[in-house]
N, C-alpha and C. Protein backbone atom coordinates (compact mmCIF):
# COMPACT_ATOMS: atom_id res chain seq x y z
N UNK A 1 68.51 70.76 -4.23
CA UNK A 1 68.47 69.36 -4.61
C UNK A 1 67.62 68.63 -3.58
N UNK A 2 66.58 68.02 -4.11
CA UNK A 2 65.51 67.00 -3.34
C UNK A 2 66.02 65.79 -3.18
N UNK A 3 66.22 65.07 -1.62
CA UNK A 3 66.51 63.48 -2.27
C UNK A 3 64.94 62.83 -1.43
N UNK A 4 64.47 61.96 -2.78
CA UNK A 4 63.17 61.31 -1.96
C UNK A 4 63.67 59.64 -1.76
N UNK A 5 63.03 59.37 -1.11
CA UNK A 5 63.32 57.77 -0.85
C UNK A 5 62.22 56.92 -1.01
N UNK A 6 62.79 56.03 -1.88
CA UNK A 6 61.53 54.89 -2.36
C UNK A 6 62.03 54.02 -1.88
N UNK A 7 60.19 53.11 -1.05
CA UNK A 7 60.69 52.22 -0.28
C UNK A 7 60.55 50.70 -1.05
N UNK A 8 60.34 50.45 -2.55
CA UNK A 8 60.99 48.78 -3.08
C UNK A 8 61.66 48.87 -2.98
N UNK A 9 63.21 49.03 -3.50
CA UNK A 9 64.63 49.19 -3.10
C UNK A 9 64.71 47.90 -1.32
N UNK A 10 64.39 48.86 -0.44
CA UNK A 10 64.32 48.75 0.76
C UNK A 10 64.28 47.00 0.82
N UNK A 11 62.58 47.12 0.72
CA UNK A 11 61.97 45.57 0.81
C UNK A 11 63.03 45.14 -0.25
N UNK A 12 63.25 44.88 -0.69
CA UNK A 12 64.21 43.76 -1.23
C UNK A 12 65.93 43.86 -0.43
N UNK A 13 65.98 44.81 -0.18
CA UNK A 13 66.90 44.34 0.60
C UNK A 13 66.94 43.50 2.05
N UNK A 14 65.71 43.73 2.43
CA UNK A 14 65.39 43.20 3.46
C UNK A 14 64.82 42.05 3.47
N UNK A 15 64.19 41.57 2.34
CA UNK A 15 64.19 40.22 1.79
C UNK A 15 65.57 39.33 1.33
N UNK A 16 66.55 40.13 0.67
CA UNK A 16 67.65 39.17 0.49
C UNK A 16 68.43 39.21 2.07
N UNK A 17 68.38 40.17 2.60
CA UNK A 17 69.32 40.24 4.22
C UNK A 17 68.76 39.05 4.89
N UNK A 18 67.20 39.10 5.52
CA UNK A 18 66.59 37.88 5.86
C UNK A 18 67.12 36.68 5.05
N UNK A 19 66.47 36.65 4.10
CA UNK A 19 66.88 35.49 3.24
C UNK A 19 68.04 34.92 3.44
N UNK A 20 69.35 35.20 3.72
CA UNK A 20 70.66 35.26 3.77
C UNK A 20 70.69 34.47 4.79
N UNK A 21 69.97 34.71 5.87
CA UNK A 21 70.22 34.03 7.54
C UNK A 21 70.25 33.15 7.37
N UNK A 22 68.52 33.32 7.12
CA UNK A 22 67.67 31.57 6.61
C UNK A 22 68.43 30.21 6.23
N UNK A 23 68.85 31.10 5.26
CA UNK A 23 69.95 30.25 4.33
C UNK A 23 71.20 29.82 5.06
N UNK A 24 71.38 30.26 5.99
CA UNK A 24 72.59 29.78 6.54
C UNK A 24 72.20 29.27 7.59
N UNK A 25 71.26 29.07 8.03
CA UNK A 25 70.63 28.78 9.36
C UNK A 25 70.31 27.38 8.74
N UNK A 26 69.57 26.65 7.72
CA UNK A 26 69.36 25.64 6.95
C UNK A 26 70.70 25.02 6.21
N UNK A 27 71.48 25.51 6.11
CA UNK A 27 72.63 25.22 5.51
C UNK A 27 73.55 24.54 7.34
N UNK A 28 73.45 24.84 8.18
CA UNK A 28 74.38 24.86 9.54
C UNK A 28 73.49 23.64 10.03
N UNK A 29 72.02 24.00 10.23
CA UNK A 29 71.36 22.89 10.81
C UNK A 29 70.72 22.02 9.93
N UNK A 30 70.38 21.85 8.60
CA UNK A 30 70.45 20.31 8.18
C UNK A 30 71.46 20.11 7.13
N UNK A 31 72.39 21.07 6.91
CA UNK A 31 74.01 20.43 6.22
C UNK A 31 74.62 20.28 6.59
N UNK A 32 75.03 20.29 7.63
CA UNK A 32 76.36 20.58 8.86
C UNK A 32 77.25 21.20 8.32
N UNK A 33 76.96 22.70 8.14
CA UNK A 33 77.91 23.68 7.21
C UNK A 33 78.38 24.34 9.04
N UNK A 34 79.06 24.08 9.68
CA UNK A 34 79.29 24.85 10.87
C UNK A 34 79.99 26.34 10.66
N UNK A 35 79.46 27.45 11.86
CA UNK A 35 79.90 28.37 11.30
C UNK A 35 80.70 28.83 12.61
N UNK A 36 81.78 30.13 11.94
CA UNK A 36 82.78 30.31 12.68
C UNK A 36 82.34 31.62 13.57
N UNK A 37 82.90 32.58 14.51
CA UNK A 37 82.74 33.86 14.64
C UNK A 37 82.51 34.58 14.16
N UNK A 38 83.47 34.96 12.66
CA UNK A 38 82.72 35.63 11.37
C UNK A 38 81.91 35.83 10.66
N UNK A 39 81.55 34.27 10.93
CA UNK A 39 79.94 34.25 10.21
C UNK A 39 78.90 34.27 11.11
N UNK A 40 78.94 33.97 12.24
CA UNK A 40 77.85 34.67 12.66
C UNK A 40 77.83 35.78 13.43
N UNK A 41 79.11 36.55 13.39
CA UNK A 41 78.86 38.46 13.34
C UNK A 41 78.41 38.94 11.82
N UNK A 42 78.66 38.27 10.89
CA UNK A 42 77.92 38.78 9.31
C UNK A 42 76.50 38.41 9.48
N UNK A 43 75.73 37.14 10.15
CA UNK A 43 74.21 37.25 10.06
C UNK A 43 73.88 38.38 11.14
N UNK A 44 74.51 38.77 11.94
CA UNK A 44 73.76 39.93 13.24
C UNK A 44 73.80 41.07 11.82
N UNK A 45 74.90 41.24 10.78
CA UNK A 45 75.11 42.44 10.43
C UNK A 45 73.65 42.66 9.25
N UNK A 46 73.36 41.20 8.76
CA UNK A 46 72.59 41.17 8.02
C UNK A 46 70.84 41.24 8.28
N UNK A 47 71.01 40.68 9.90
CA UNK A 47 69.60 41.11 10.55
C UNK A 47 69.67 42.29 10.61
N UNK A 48 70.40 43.32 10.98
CA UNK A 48 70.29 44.85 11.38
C UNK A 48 70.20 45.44 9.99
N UNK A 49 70.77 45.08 8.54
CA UNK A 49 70.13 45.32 7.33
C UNK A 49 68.77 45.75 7.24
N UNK A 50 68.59 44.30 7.52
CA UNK A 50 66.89 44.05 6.95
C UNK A 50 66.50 44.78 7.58
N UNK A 51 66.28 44.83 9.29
CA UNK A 51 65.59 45.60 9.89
C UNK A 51 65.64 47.38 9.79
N UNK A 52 66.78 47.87 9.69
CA UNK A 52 66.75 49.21 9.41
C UNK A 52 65.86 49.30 7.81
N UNK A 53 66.35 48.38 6.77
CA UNK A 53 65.73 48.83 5.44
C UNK A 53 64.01 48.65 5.83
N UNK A 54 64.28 47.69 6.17
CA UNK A 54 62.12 47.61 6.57
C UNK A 54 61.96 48.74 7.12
N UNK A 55 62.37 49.72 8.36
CA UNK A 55 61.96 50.74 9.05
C UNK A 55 62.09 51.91 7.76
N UNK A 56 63.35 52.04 7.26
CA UNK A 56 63.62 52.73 5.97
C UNK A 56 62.57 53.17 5.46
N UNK A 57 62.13 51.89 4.51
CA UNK A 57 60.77 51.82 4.15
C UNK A 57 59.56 51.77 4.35
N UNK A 58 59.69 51.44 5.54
CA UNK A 58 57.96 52.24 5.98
C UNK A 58 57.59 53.44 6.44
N UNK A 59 59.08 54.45 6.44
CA UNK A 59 58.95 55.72 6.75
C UNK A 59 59.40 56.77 5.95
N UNK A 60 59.74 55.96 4.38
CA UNK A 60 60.30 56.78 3.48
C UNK A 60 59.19 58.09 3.00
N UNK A 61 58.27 58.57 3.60
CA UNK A 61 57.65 59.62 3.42
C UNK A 61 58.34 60.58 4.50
N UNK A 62 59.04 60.37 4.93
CA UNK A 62 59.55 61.08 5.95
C UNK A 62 60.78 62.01 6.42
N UNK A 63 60.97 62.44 5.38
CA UNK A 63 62.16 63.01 4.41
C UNK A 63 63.55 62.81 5.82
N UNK A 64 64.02 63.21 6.52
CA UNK A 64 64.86 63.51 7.27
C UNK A 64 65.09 61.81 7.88
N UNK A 65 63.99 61.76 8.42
CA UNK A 65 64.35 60.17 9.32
C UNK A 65 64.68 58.99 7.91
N UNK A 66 63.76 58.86 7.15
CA UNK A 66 64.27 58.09 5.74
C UNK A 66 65.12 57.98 5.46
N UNK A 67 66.20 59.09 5.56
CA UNK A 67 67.07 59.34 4.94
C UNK A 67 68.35 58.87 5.88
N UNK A 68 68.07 59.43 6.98
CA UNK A 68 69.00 58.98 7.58
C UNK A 68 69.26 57.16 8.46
N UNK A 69 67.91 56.63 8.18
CA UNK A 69 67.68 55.13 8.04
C UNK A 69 67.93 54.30 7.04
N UNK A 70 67.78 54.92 6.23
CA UNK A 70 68.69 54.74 4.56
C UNK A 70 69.99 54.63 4.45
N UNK A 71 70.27 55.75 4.83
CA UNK A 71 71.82 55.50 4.75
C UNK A 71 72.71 54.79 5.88
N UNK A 72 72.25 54.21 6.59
CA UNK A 72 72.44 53.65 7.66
C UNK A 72 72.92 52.22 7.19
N UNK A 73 71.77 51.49 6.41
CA UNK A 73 71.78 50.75 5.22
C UNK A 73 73.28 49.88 4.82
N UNK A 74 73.60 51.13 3.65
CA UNK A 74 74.76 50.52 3.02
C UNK A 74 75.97 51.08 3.73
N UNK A 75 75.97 51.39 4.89
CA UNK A 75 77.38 51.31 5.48
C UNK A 75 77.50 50.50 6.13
N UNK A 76 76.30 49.71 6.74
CA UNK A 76 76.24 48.21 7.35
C UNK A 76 76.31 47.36 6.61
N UNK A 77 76.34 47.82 5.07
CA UNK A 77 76.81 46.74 4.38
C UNK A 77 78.34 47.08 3.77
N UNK A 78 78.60 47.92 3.83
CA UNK A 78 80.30 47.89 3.83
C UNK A 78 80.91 47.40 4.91
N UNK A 79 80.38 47.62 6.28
CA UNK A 79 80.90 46.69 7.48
C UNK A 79 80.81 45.55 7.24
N UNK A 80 79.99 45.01 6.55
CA UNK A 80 79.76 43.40 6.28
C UNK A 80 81.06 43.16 4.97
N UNK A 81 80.96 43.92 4.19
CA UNK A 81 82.17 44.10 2.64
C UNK A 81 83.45 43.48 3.66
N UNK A 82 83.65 44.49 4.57
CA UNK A 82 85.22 44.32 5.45
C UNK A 82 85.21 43.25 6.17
N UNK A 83 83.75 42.65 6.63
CA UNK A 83 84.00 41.58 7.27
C UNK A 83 84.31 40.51 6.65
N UNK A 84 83.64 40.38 5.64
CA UNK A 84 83.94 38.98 4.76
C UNK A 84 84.91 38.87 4.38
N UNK A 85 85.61 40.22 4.00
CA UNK A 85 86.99 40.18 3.01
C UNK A 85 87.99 39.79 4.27
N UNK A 86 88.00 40.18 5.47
CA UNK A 86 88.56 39.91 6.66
C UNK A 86 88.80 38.51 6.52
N UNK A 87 87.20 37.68 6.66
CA UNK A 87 87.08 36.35 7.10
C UNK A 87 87.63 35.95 5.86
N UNK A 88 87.86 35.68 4.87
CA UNK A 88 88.53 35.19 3.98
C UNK A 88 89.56 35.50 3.60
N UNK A 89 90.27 36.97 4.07
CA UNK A 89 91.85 36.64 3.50
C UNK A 89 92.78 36.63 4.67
N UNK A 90 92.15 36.98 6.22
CA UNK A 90 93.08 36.68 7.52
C UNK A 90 92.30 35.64 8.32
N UNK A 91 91.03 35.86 8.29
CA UNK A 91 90.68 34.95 9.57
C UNK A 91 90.55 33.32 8.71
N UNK A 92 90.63 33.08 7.71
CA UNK A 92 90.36 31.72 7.11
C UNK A 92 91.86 31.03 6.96
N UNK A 93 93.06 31.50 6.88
CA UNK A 93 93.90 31.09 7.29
C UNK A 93 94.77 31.17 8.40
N UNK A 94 93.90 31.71 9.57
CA UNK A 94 93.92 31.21 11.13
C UNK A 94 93.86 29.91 11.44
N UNK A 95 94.10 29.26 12.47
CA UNK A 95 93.42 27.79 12.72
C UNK A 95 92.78 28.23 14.39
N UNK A 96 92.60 29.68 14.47
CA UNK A 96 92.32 30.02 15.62
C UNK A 96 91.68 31.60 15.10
N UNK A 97 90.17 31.66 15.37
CA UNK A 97 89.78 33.01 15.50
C UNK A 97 89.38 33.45 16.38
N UNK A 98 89.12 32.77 17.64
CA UNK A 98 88.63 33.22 18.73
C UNK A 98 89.31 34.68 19.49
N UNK A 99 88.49 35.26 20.31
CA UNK A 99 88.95 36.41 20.86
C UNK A 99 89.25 37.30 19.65
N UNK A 100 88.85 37.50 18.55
CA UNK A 100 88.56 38.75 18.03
C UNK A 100 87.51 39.31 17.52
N UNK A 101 87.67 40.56 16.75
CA UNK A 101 86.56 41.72 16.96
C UNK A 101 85.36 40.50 16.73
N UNK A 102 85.03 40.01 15.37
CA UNK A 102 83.59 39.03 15.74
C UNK A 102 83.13 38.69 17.24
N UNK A 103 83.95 37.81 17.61
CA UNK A 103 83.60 37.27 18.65
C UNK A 103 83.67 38.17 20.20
N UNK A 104 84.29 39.45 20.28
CA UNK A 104 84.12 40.19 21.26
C UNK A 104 82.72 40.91 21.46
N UNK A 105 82.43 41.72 20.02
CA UNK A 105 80.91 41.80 19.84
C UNK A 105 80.13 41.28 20.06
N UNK A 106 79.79 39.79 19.92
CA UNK A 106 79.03 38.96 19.37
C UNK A 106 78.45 38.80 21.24
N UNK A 107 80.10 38.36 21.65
CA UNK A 107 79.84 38.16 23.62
C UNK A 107 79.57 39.35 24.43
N UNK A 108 79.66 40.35 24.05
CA UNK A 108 79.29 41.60 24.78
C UNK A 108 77.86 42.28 24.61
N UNK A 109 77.22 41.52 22.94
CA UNK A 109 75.86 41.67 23.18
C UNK A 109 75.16 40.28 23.86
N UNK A 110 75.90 39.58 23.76
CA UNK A 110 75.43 37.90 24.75
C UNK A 110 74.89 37.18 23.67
N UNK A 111 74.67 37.16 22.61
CA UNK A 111 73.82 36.84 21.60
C UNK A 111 74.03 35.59 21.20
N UNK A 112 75.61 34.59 21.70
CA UNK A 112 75.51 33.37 21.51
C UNK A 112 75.01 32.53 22.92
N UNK A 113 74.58 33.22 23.80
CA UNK A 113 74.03 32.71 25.13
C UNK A 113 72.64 33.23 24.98
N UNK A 114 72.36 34.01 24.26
CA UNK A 114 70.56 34.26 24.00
C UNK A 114 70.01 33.73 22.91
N UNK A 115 70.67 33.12 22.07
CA UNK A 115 70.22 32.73 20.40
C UNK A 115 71.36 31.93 20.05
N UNK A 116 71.75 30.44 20.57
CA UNK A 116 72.80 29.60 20.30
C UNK A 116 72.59 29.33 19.24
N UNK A 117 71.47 28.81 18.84
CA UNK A 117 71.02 27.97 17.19
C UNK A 117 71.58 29.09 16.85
N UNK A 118 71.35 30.58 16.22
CA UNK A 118 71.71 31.56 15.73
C UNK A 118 72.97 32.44 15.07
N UNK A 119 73.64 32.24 16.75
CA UNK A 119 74.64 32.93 17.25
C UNK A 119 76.23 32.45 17.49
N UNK A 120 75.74 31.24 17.55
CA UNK A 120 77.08 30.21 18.68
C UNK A 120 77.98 29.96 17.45
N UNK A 121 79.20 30.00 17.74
CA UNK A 121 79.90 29.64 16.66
C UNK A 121 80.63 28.40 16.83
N UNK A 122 80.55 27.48 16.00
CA UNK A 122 80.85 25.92 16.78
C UNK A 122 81.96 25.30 15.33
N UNK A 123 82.64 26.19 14.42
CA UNK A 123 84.00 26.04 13.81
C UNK A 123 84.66 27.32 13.89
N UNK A 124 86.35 26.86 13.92
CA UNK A 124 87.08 27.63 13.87
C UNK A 124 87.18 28.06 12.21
N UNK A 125 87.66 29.20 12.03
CA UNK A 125 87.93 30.45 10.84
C UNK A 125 88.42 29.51 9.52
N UNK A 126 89.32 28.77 10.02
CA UNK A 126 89.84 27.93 8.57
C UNK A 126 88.79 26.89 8.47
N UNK A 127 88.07 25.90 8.84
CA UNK A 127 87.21 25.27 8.91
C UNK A 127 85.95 26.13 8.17
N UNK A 128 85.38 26.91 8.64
CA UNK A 128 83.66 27.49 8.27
C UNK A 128 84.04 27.81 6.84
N UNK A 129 84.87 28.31 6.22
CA UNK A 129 85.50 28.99 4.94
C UNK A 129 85.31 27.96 3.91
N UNK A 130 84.47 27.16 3.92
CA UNK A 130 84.28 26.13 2.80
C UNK A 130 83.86 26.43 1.50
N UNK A 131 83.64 25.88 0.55
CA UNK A 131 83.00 26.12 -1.01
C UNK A 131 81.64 25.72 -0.50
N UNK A 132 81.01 26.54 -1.04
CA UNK A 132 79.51 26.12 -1.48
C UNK A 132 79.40 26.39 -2.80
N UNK A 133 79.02 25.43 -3.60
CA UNK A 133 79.05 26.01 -4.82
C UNK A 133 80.24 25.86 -5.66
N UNK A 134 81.13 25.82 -5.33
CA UNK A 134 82.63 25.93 -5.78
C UNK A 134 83.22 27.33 -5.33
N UNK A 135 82.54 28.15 -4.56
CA UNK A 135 82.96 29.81 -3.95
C UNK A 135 82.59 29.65 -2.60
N UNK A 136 83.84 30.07 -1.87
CA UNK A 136 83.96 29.89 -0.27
C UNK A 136 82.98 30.75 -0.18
N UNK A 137 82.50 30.71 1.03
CA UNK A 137 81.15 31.41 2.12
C UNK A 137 81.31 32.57 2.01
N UNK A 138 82.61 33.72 2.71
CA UNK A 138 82.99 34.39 2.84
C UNK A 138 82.53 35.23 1.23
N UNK A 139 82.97 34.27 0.73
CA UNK A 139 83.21 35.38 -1.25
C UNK A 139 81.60 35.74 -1.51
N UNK A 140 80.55 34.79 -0.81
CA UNK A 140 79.43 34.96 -1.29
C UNK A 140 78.39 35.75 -0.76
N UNK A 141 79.51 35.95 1.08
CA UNK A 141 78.75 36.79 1.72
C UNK A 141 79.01 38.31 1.40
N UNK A 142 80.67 38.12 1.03
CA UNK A 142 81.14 39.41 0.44
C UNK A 142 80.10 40.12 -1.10
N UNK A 143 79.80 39.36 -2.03
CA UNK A 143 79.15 39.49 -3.30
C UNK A 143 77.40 40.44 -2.59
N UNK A 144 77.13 39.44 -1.62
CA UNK A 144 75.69 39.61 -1.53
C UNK A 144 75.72 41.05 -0.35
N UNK A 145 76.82 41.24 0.20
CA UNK A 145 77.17 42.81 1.31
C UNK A 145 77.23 43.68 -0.22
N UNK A 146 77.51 43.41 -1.14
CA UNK A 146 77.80 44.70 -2.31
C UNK A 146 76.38 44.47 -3.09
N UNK A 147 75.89 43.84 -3.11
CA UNK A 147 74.11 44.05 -3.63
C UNK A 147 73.64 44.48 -3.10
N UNK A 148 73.65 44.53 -1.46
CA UNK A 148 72.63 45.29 -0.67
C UNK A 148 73.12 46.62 -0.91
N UNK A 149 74.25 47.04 -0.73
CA UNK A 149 74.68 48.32 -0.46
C UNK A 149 74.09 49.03 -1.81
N UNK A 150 74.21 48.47 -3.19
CA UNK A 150 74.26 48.93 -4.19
C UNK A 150 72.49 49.34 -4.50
N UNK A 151 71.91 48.49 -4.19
CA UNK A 151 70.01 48.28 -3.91
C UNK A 151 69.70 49.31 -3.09
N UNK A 152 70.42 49.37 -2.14
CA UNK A 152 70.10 50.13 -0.92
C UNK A 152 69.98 51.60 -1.25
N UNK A 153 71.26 52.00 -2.45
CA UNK A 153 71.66 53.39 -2.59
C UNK A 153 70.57 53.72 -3.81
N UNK A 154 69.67 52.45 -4.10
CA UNK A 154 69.11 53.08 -5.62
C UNK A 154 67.59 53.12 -4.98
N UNK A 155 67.79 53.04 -3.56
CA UNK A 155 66.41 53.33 -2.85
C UNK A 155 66.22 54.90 -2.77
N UNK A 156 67.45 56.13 -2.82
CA UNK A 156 67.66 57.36 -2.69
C UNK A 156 67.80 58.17 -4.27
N UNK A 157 66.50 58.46 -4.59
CA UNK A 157 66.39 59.02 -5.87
C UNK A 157 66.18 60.79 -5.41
N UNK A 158 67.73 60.92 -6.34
CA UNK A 158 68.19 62.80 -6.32
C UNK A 158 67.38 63.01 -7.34
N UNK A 159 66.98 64.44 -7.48
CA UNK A 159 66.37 64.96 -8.01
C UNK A 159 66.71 66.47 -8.27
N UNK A 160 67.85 66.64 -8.74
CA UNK A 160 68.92 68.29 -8.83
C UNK A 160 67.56 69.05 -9.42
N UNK A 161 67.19 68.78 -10.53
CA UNK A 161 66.23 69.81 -11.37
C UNK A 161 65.73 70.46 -9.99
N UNK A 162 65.29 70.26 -9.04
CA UNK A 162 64.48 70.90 -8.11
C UNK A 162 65.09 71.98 -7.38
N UNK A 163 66.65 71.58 -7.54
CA UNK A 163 67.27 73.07 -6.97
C UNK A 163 67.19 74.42 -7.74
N UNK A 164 66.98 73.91 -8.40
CA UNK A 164 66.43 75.63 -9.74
C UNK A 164 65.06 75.61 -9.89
N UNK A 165 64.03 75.15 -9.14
CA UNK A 165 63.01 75.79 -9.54
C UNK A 165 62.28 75.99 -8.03
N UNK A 166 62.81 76.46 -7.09
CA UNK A 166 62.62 77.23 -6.03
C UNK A 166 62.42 79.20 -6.31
C-alpha cells in the first residue's frame, strides 16, 4: 500500500489556521472581544497547524518526511478538539482559569512576554466564552479544529491497488 501526499489539502489548511488568528487578533483589537488563556493556547495551536501543513506541503514529494509532517497535522488539531471542548465545558464556567495547562505552556514558552498583542490573555475563562454569532468562541474554535483535522487527512491519498502489483 502507497500513501502519497497532496499538498492543496495542506494550503488550505494553512490558510484557514492563519486565517483563524487574524480573525481573532481583529476581533480582540478592534472589538474588544478579550481573550482568556484558552484562547490564546488555541491560536499557538493553530499557528503550529499552518506552519507544519505549509512545510507538509512543500515537501509532499518526500514520501517519509510528508508523511510524517502530515500527520503531525491533525493531531494538533485534536489537541485543539480537547482544548476547546475543555474551554467551554470546564474552563468557561470557572470565574478563574489562571494557572492551568493553557496558561503554564503559554509562560514556559514566554510567548505572552514575547508577543503580548498575540499571546497575553487579558479575560478570565467565563468572560472570553462569548457568542459571536449566536455560538460561543470555544464551539467555533472547536468546529474549525475538526475541519482542519478532516482537510488535513484528505491531504493523504492511499492507494492499496499498489500493494498487488509489486
Amino acid at each position: 500500500m502507497r500513501i502519497r501526499v497532496v499538498p492543496v489539502p495542506f494550503i488550505a489548511v494553512a490558510v484557514l489556521a492563519f486565517g483563524s488568528v487574524a480573525l481573532a487578533w481583529v476581533l480582540q483589537h478592534q472589538f474588544g472581544y478579550a481573550p482568556c488563556p484558552w484562547c490564546t493556547f488555541q491560536r499557538l495551536l493553530y499557528l503550529l497547524i499552518g506552519a507544519l501543513a505549509l512545510l507538509a506541503a512543500g515537501v509532499h514529494r518526500r514520501g517519509t518526511l510528508a508523511i510524517a509532517l502530515g500527520a503531525s497535522v491533525p493531531l494538533l488539531a485534536l489537541g485543539g478538539v480537547l482544548a476547546a471542548w475543555h474551554q467551554h465545558t470546564v474552563a468557561a464556567q470557572s470565574d478563574s482559569c489562571a494557572l492551568t495547562l493553557a496558561d503554564r505552556v503559554l509562560g514556559a514558552l514566554n510567548l505572552p512576554d514575547l508577543l503580548p498583542t498575540m499571546f497575553e490573555a487579558t479575560a478570565r475563562c467565563d468572560e472570553a466564552n462569548v457568542p459571536w454569532l449566536g455560538v460561543p468562541f470555544a464551539l467555533w474554535s472547536l468546529a474549525l479544529f475538526c475541519i482542519l483535522a478532516l482537510l488535513s487527512l484528505r491531504a493523504f491519498r492511499l492507494r492499496p491497488h499498489t500493494l498487488f502489483l509489486k
